[in-house]
Protein backbone atom coordinates (compact mmCIF):
# COMPACT_ATOMS: atom_id res chain seq x y z
CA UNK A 1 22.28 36.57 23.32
CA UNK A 2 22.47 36.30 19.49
CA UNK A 3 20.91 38.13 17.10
CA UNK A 4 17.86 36.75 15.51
CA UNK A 5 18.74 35.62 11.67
CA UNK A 6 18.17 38.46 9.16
CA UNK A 7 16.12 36.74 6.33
CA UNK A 8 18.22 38.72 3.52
CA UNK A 9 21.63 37.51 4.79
CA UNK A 10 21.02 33.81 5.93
CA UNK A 11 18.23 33.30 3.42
CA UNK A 12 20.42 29.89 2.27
CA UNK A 13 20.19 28.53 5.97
CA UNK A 14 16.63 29.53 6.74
CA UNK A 15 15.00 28.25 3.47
CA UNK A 16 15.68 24.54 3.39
CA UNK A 17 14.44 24.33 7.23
CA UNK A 18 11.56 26.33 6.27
CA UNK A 19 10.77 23.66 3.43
CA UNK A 20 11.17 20.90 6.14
CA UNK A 21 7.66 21.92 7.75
CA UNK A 22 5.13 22.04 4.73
CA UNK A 23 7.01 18.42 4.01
CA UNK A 24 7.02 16.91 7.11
CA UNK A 25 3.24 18.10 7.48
CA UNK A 26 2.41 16.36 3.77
CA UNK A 27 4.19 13.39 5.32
CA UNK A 28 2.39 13.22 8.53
CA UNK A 29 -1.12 13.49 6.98
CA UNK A 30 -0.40 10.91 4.43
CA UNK A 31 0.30 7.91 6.76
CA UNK A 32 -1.99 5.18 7.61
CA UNK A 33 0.37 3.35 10.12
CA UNK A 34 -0.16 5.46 13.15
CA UNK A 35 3.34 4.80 15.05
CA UNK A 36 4.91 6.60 12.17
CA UNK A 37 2.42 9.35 12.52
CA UNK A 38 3.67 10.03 15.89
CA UNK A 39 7.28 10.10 14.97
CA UNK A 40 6.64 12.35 12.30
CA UNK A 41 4.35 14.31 14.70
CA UNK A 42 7.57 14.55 16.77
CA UNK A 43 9.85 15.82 13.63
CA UNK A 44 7.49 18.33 12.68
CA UNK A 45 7.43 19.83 16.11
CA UNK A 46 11.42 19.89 16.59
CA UNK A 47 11.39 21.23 13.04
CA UNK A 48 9.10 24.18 14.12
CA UNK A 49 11.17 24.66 17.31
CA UNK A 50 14.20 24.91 14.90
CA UNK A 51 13.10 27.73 13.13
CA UNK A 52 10.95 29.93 15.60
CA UNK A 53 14.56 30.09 17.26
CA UNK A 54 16.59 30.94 14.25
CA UNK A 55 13.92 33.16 13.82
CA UNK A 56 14.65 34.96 17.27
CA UNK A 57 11.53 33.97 18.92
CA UNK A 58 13.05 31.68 22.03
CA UNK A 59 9.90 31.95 24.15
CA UNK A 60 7.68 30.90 21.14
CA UNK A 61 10.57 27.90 20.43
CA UNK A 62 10.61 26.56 23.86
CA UNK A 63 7.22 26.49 24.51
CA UNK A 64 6.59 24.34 21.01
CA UNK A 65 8.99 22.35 21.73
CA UNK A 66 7.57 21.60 25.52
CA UNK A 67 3.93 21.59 24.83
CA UNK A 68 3.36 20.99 21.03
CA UNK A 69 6.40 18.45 20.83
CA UNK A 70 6.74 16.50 24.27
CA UNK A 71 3.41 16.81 25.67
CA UNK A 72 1.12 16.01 22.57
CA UNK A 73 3.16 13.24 21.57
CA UNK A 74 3.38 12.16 24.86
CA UNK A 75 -0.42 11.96 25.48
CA UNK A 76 -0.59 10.26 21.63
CA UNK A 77 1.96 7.40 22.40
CA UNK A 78 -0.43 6.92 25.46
CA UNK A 79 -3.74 7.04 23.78
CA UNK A 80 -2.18 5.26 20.71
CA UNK A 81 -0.43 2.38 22.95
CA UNK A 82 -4.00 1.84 24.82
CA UNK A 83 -6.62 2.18 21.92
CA UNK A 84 -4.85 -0.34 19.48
CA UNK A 85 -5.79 -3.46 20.50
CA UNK A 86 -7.75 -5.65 19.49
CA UNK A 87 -9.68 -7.17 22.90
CA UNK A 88 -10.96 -10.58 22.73
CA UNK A 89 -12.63 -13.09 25.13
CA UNK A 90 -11.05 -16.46 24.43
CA UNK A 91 -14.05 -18.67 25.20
CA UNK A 92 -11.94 -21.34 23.74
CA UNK A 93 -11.72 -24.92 26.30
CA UNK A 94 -8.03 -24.88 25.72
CA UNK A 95 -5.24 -22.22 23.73
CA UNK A 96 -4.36 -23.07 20.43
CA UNK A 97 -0.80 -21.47 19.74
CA UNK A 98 -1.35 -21.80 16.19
CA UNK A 99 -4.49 -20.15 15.90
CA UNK A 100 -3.34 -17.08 18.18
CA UNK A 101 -0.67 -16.58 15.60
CA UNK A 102 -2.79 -17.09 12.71
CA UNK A 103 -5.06 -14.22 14.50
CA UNK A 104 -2.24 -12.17 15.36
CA UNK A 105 -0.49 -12.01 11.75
CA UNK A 106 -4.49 -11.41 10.47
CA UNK A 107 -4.73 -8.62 12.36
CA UNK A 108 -1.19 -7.27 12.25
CA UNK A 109 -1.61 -4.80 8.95
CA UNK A 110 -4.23 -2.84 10.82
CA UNK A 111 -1.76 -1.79 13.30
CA UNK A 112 -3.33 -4.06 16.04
CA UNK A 113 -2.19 -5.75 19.01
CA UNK A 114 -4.08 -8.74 20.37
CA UNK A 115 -5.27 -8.37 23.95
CA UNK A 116 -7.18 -11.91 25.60
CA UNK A 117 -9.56 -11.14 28.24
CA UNK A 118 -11.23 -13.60 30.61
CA UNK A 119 -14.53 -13.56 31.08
CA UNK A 120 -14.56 -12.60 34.42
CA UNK A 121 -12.57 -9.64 34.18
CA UNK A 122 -13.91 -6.51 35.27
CA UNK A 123 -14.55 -4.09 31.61
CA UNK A 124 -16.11 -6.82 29.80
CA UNK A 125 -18.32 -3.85 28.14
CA UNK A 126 -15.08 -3.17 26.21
CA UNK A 127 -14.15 -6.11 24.47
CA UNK A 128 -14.60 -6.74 20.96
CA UNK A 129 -15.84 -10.08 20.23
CA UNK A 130 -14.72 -13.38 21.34
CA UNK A 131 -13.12 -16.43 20.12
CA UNK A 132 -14.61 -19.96 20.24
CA UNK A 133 -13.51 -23.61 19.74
CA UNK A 134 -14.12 -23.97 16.61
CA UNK A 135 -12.50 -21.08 15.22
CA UNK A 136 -15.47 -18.85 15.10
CA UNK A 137 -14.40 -15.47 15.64
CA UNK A 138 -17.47 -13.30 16.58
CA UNK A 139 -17.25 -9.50 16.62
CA UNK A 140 -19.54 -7.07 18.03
CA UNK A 141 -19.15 -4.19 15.65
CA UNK A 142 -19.63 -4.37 11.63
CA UNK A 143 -17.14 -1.50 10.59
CA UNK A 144 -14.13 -3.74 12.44
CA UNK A 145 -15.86 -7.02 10.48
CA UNK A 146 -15.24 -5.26 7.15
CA UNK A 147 -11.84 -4.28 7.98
CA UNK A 148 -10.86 -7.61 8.68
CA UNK A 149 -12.83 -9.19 5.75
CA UNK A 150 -10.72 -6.29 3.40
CA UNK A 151 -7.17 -7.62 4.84
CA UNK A 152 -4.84 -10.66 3.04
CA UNK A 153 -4.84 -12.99 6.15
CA UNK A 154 -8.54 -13.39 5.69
CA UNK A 155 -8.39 -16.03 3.27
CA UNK A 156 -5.87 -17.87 5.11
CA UNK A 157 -8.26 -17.80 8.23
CA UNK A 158 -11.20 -18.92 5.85
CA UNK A 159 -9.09 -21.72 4.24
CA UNK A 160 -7.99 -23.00 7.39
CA UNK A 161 -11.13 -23.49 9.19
CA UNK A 162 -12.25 -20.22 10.91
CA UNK A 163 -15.16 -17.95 10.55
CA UNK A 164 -15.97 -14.63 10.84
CA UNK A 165 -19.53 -13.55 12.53
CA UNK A 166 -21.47 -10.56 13.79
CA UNK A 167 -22.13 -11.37 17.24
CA UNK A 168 -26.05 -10.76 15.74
CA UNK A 169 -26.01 -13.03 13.50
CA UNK A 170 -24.68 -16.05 16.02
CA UNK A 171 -25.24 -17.85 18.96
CA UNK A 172 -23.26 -16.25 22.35
């Protein structure tokens, strides 16, 4: 087995892997897009496996790399990939092709994917609002309303015909 580095003789190798975490970690905070979050999430984690083994600390290394690298990003790309949709009833006689697209590039900067549910599906608790014929999107919670009012597409929805409700303020 190798010797663990000696931080006076291989100082020049040690130091600009050592700067690599404090970045990575400003990096990783700073994101809004989640998916690049979790890549980061991954870098930072290789990087600290990286240097707890230079280091000379192998049982320290592998179990980062194992548990705080593969099995918390792991369990993020699942909870990421299943939170980040946006679930809608489409109470709509027949699709509209245009409209889904419209909805899909309005709701694309918030990192969203667009998930139709029937009415009779089982886990209709967990849906988010519901689309009508007339282009009346109705949402039932206010903080997602203002985050959709906030993004570009809105306009485009507006302009074209749509509208944006509180399932409180309209009719079911």
């Amino acid at each position: 087995m190798n010797a663990p580095l000696s931080l006076g003789s291989e100082l020049d190798l040690l130091l600009p892997i050592t700067a690599l975490m404090p970045i990575t970690a400003l990096l990783l905070v700073s994101q809004s897009n989640p998916y690049q979050t979790l890549v980061l999430r991954g870098i930072l984690g290789s990087v600290a496996t990286l240097l707890y083994a230079l280091l000379g600390a192998p049982d320290v290394a592998l179990t980062e790399a194992l548990v705080g690298t593969l099995l918390s990003t792991t369990l993020y790309a699942v909870a990421l990939r299943s939170s980040m949709a946006l679930r809608l009833e489409d109470r709509r006689s027949k699709p509209d092709p245009s409209r889904d697209a419209q909805l899909m590039a309005w709701i694309a900067p918030l990192h969203l994917r667009l998930r139709w549910q029937r009415g009779d599906e089982p886990g209709q608790n967990a849906i988010h609002g519901w689309l009508n014929d007339d282009g009346q999107l109705v949402l039932l919670q206010p903080p997602l309303r203002r985050q959709l009012q906030q993004c570009q597409a809105y306009a485009e929805w507006r302009a074209s015909g749509g509208e944006l409700h509180l399932a409180s303020e309209s009719q079911p």
